[in-house]
ModelCIF file with pLDDT and N, C-alpha, C, O atoms, coordinates in Angstrom:
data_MODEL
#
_entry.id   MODEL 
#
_entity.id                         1 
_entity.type                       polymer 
_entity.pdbx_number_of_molecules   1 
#
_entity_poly.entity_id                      1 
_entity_poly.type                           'polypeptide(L)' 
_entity_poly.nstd_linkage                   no 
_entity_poly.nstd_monomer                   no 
_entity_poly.pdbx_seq_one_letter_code       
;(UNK)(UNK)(UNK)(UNK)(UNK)(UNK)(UNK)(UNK)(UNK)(UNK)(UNK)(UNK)(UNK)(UNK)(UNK)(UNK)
(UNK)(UNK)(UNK)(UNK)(UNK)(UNK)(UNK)(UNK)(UNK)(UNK)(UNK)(UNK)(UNK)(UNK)(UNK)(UNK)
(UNK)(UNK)(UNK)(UNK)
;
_entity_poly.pdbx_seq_one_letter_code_can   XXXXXXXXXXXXXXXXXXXXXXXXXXXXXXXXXXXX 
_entity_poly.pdbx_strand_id                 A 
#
loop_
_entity_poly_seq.entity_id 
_entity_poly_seq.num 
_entity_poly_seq.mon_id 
_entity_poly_seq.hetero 
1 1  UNK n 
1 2  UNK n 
1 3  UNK n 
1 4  UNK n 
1 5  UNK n 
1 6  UNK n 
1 7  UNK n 
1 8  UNK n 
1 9  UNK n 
1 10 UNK n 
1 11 UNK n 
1 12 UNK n 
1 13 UNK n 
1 14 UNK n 
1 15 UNK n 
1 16 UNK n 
1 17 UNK n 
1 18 UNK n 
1 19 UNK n 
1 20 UNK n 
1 21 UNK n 
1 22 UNK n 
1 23 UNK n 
1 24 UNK n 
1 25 UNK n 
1 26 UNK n 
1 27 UNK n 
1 28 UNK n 
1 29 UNK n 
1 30 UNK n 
1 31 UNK n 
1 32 UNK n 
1 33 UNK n 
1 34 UNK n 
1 35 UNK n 
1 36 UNK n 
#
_struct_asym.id          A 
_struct_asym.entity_id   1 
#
loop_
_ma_qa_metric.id 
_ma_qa_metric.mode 
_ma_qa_metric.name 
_ma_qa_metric.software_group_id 
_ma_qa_metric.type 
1 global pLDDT . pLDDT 
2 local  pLDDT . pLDDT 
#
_ma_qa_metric_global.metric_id      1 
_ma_qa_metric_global.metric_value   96.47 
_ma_qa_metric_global.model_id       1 
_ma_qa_metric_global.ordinal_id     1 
#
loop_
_ma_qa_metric_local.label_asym_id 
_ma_qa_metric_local.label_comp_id 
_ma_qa_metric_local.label_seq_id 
_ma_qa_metric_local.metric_id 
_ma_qa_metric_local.metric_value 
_ma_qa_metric_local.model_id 
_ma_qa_metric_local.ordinal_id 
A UNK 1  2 98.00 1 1  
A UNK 2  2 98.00 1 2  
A UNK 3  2 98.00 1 3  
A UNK 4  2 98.00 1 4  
A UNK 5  2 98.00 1 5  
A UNK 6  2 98.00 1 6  
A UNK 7  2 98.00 1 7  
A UNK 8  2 98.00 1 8  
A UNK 9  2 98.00 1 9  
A UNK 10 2 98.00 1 10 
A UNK 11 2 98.00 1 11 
A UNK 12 2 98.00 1 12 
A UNK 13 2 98.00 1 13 
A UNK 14 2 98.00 1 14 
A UNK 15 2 98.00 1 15 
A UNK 16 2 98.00 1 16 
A UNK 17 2 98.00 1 17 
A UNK 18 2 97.00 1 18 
A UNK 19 2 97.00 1 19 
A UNK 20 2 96.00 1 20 
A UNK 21 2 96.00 1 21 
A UNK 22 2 94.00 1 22 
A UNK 23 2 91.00 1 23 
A UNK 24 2 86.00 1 24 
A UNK 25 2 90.00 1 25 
A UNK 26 2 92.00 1 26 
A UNK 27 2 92.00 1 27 
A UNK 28 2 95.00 1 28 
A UNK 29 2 97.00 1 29 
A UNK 30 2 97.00 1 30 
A UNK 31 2 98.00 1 31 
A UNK 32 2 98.00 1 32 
A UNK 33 2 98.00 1 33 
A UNK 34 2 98.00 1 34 
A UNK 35 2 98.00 1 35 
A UNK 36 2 97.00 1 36 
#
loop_
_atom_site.group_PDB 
_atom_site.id 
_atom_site.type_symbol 
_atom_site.label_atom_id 
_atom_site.label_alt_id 
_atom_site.label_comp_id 
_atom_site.label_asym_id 
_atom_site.label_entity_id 
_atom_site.label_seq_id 
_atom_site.pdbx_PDB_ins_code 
_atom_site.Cartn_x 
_atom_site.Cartn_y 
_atom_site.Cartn_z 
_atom_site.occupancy 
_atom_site.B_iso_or_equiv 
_atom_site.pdbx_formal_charge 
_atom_site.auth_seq_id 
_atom_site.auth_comp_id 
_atom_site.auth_asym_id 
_atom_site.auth_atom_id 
_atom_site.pdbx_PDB_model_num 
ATOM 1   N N  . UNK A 1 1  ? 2.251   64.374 78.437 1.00 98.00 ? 1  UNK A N  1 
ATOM 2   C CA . UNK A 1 1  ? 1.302   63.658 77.598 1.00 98.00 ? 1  UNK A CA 1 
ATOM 3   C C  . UNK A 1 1  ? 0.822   62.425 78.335 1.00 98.00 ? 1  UNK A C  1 
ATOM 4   O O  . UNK A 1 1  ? 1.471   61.394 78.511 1.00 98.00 ? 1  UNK A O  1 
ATOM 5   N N  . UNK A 1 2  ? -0.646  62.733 78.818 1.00 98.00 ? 2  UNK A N  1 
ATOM 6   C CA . UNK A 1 2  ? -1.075  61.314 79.334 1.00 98.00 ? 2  UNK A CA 1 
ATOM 7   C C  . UNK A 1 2  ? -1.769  59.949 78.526 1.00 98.00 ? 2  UNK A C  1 
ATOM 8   O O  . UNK A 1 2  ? -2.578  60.101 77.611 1.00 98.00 ? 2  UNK A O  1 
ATOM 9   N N  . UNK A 1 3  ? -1.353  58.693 78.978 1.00 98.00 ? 3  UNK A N  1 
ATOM 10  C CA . UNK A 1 3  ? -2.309  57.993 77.774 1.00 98.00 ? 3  UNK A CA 1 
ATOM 11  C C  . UNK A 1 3  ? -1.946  56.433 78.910 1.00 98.00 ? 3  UNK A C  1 
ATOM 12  O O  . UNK A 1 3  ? -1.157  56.206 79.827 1.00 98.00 ? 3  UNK A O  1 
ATOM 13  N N  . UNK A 1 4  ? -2.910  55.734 78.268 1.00 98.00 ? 4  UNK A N  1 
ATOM 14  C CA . UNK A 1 4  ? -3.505  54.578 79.091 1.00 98.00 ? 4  UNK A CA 1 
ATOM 15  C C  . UNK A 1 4  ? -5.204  54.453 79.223 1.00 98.00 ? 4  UNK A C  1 
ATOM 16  O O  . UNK A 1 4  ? -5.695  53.434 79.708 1.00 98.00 ? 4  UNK A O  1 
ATOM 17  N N  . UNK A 1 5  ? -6.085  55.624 78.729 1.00 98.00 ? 5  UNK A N  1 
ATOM 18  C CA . UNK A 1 5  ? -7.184  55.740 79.038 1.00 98.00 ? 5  UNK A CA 1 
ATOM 19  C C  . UNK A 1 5  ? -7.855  54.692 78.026 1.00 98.00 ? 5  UNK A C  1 
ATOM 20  O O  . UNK A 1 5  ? -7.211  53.819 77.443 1.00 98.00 ? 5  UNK A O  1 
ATOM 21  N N  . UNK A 1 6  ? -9.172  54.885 77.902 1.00 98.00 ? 6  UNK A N  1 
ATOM 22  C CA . UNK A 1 6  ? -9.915  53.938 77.485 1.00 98.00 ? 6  UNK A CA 1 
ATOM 23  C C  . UNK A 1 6  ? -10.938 53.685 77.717 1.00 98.00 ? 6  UNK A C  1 
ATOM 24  O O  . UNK A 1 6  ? -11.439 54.213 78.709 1.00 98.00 ? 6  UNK A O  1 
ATOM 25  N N  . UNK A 1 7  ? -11.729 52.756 76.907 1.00 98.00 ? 7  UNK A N  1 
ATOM 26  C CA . UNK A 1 7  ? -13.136 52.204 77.682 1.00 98.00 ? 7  UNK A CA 1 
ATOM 27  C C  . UNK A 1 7  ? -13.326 51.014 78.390 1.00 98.00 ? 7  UNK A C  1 
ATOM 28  O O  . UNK A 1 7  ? -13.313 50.033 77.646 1.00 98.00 ? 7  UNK A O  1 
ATOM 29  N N  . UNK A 1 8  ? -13.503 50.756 79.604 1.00 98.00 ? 8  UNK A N  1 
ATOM 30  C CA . UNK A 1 8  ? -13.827 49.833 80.352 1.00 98.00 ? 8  UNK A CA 1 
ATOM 31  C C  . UNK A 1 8  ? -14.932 49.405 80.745 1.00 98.00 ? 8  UNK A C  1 
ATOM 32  O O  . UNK A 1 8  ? -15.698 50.349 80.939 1.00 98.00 ? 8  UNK A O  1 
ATOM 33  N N  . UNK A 1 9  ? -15.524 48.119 81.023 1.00 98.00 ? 9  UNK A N  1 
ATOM 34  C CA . UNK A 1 9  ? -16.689 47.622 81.890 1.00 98.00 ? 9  UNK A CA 1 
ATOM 35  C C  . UNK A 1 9  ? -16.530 48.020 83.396 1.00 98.00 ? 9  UNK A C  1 
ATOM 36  O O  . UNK A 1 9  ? -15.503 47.771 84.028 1.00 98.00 ? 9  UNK A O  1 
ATOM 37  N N  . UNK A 1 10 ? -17.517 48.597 83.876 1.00 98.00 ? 10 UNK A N  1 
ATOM 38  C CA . UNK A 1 10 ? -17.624 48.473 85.216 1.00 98.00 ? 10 UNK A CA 1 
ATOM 39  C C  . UNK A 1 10 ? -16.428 47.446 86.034 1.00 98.00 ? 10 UNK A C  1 
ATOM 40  O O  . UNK A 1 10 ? -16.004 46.458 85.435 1.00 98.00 ? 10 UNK A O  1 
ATOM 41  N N  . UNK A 1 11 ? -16.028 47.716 87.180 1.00 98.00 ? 11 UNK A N  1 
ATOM 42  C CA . UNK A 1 11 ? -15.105 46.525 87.688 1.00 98.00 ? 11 UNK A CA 1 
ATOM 43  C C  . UNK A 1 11 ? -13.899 46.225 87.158 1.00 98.00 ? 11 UNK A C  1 
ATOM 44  O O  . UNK A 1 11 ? -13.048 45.629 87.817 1.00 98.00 ? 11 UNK A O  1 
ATOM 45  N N  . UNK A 1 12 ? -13.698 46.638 85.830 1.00 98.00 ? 12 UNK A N  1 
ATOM 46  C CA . UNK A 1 12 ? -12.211 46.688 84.788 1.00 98.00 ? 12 UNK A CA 1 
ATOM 47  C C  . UNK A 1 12 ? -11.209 47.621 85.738 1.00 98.00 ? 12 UNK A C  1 
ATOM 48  O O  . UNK A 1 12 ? -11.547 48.408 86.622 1.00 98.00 ? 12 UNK A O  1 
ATOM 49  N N  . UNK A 1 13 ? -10.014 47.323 85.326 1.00 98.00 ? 13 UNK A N  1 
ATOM 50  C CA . UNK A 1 13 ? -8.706  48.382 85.790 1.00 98.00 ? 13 UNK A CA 1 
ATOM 51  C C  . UNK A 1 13 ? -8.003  49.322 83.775 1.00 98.00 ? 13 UNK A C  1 
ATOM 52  O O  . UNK A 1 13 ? -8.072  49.204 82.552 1.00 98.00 ? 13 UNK A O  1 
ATOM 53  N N  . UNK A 1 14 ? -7.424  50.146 84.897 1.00 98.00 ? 14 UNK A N  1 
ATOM 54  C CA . UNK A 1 14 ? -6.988  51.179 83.575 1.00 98.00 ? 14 UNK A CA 1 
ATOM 55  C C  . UNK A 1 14 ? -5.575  51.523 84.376 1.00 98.00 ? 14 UNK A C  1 
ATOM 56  O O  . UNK A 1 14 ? -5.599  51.578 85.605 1.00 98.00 ? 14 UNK A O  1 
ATOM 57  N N  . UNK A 1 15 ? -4.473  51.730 83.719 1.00 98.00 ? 15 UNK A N  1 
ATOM 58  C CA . UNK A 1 15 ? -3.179  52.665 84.028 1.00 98.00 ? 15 UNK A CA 1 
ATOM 59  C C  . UNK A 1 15 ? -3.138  53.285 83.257 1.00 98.00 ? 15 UNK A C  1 
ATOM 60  O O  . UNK A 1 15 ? -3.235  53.037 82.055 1.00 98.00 ? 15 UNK A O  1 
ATOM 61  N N  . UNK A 1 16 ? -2.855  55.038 84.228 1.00 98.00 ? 16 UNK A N  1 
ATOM 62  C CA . UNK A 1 16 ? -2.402  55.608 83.445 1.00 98.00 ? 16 UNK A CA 1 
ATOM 63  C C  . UNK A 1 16 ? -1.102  56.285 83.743 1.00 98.00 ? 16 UNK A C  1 
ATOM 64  O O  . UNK A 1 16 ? -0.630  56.522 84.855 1.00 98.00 ? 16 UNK A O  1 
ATOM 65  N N  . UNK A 1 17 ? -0.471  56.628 82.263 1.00 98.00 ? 17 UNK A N  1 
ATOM 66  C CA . UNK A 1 17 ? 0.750   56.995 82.550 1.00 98.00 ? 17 UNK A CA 1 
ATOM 67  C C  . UNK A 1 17 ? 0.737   58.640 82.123 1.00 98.00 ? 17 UNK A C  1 
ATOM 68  O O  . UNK A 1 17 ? -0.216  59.233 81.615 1.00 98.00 ? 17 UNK A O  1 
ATOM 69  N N  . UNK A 1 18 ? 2.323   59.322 82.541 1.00 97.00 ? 18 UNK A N  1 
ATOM 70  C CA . UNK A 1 18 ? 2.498   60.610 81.906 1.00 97.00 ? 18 UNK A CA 1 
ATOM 71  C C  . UNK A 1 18 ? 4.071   61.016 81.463 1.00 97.00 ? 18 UNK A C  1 
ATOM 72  O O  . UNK A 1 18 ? 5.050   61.122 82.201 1.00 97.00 ? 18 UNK A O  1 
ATOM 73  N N  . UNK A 1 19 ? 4.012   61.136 80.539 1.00 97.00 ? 19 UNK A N  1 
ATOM 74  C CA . UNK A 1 19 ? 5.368   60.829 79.622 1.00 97.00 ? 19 UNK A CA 1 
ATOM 75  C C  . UNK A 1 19 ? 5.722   63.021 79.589 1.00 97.00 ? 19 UNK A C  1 
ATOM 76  O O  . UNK A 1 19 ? 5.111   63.879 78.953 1.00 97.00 ? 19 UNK A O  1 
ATOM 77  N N  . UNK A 1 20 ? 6.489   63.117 80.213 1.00 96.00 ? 20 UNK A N  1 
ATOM 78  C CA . UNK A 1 20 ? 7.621   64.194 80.139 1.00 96.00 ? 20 UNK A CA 1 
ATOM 79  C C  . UNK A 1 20 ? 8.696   64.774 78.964 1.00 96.00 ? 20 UNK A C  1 
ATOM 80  O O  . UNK A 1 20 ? 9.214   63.911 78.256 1.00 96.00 ? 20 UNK A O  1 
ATOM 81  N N  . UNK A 1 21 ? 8.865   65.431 78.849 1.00 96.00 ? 21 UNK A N  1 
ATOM 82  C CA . UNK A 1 21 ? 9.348   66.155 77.647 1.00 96.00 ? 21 UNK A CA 1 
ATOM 83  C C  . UNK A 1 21 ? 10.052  67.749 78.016 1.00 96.00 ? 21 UNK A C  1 
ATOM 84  O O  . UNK A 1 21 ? 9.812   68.300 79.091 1.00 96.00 ? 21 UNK A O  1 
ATOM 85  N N  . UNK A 1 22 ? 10.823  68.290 77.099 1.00 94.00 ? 22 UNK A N  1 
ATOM 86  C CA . UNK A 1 22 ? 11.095  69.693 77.905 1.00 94.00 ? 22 UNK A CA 1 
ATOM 87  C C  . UNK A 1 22 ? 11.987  69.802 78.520 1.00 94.00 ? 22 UNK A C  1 
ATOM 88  O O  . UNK A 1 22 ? 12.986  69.090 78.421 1.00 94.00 ? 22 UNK A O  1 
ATOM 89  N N  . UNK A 1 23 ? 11.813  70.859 79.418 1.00 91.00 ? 23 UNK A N  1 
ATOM 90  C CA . UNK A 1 23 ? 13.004  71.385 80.182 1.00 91.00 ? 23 UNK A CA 1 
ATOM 91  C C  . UNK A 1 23 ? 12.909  70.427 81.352 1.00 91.00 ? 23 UNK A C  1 
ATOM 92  O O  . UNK A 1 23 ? 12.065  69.559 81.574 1.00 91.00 ? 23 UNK A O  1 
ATOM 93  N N  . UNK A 1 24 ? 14.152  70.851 82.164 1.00 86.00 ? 24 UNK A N  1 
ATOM 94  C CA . UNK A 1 24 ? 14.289  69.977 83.173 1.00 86.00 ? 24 UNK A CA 1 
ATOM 95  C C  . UNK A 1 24 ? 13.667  70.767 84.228 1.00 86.00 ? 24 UNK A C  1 
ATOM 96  O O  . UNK A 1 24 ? 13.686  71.994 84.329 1.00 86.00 ? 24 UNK A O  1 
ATOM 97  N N  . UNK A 1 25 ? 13.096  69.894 85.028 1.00 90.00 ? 25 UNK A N  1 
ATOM 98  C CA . UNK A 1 25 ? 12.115  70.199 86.049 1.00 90.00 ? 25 UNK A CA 1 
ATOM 99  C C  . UNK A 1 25 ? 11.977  69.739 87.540 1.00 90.00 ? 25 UNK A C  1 
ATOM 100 O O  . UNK A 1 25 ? 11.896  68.515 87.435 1.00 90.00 ? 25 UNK A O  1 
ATOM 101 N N  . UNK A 1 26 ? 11.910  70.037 88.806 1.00 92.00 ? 26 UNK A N  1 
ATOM 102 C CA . UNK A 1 26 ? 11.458  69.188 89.729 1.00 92.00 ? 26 UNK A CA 1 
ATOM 103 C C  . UNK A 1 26 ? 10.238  68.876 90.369 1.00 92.00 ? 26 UNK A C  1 
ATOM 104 O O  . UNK A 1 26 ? 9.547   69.760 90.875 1.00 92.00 ? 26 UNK A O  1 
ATOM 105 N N  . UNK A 1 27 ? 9.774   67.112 90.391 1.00 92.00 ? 27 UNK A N  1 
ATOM 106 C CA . UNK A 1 27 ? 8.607   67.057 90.534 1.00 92.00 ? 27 UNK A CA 1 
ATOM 107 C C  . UNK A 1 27 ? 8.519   66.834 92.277 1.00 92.00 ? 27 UNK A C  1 
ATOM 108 O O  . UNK A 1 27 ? 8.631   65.866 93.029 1.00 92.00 ? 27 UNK A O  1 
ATOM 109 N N  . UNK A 1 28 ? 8.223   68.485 92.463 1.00 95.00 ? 28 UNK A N  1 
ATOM 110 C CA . UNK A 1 28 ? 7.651   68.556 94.217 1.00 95.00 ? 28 UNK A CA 1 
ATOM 111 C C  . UNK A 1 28 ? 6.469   67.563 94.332 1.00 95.00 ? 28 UNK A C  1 
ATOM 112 O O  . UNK A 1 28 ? 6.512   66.522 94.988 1.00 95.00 ? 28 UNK A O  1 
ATOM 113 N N  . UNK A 1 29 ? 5.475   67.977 93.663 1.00 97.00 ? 29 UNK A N  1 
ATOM 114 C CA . UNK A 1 29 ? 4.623   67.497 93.537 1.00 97.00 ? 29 UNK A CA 1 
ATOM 115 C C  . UNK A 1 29 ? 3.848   67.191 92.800 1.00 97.00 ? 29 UNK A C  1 
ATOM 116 O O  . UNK A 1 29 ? 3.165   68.118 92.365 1.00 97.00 ? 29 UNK A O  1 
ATOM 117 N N  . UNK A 1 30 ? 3.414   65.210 92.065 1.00 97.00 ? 30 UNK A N  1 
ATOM 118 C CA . UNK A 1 30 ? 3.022   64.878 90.815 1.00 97.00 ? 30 UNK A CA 1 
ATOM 119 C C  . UNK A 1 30 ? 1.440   64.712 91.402 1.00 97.00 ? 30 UNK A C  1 
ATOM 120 O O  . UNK A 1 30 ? 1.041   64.731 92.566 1.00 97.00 ? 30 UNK A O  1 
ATOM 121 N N  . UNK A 1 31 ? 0.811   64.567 90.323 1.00 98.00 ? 31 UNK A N  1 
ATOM 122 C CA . UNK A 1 31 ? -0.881  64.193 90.679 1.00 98.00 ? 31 UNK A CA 1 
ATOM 123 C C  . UNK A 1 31 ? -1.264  63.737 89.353 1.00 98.00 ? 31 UNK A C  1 
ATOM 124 O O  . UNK A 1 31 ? -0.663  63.775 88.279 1.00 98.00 ? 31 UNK A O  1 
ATOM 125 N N  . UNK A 1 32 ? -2.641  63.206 89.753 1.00 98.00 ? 32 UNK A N  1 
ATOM 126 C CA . UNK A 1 32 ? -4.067  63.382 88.648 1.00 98.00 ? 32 UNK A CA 1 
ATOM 127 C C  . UNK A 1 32 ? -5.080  64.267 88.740 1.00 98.00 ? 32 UNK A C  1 
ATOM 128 O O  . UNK A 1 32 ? -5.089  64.812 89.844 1.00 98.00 ? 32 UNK A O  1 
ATOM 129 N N  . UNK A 1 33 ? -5.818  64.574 88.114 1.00 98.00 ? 33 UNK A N  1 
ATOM 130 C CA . UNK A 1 33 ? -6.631  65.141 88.202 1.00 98.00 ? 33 UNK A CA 1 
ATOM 131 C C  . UNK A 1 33 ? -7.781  64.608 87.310 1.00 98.00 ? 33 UNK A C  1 
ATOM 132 O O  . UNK A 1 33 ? -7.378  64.022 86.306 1.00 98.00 ? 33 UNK A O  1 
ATOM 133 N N  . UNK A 1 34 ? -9.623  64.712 87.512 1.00 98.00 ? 34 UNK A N  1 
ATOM 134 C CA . UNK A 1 34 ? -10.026 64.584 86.491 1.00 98.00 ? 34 UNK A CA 1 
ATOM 135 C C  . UNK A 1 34 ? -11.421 65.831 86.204 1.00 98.00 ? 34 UNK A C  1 
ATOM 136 O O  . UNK A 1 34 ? -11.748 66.587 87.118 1.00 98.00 ? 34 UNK A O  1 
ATOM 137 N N  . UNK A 1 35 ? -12.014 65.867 85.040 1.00 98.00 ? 35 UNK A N  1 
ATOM 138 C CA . UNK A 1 35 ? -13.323 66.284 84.649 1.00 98.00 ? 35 UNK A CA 1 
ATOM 139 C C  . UNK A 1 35 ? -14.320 65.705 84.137 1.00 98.00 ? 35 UNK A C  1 
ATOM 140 O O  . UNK A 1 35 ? -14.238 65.430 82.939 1.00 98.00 ? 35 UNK A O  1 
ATOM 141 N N  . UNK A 1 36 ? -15.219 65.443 84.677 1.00 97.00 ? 36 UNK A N  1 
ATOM 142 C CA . UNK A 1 36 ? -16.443 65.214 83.902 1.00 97.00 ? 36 UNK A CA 1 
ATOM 143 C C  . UNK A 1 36 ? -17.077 66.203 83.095 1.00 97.00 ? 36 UNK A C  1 
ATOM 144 O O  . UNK A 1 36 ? -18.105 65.927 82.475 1.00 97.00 ? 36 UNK A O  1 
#
């Protein structure tokens, strides 16, 4: 579950985070991704 998003002005900063749940897992490899 990601969250931190939002609306910003131009030039603003945003974090985002991703909160885990579930089985246990290993993270080889974490990312972002986005869509317009």
């Amino acid at each position: 579950v990601e969250s931190g998003g939002g609306l910003v002005q131009a030039g603003g900063s945003l974090r985002l985070s991703c909160a885990a749940s579930g089985s246990i897992f290993r993270a080889d490899v974490m990312g972002w991704y986005r869509q317009a």
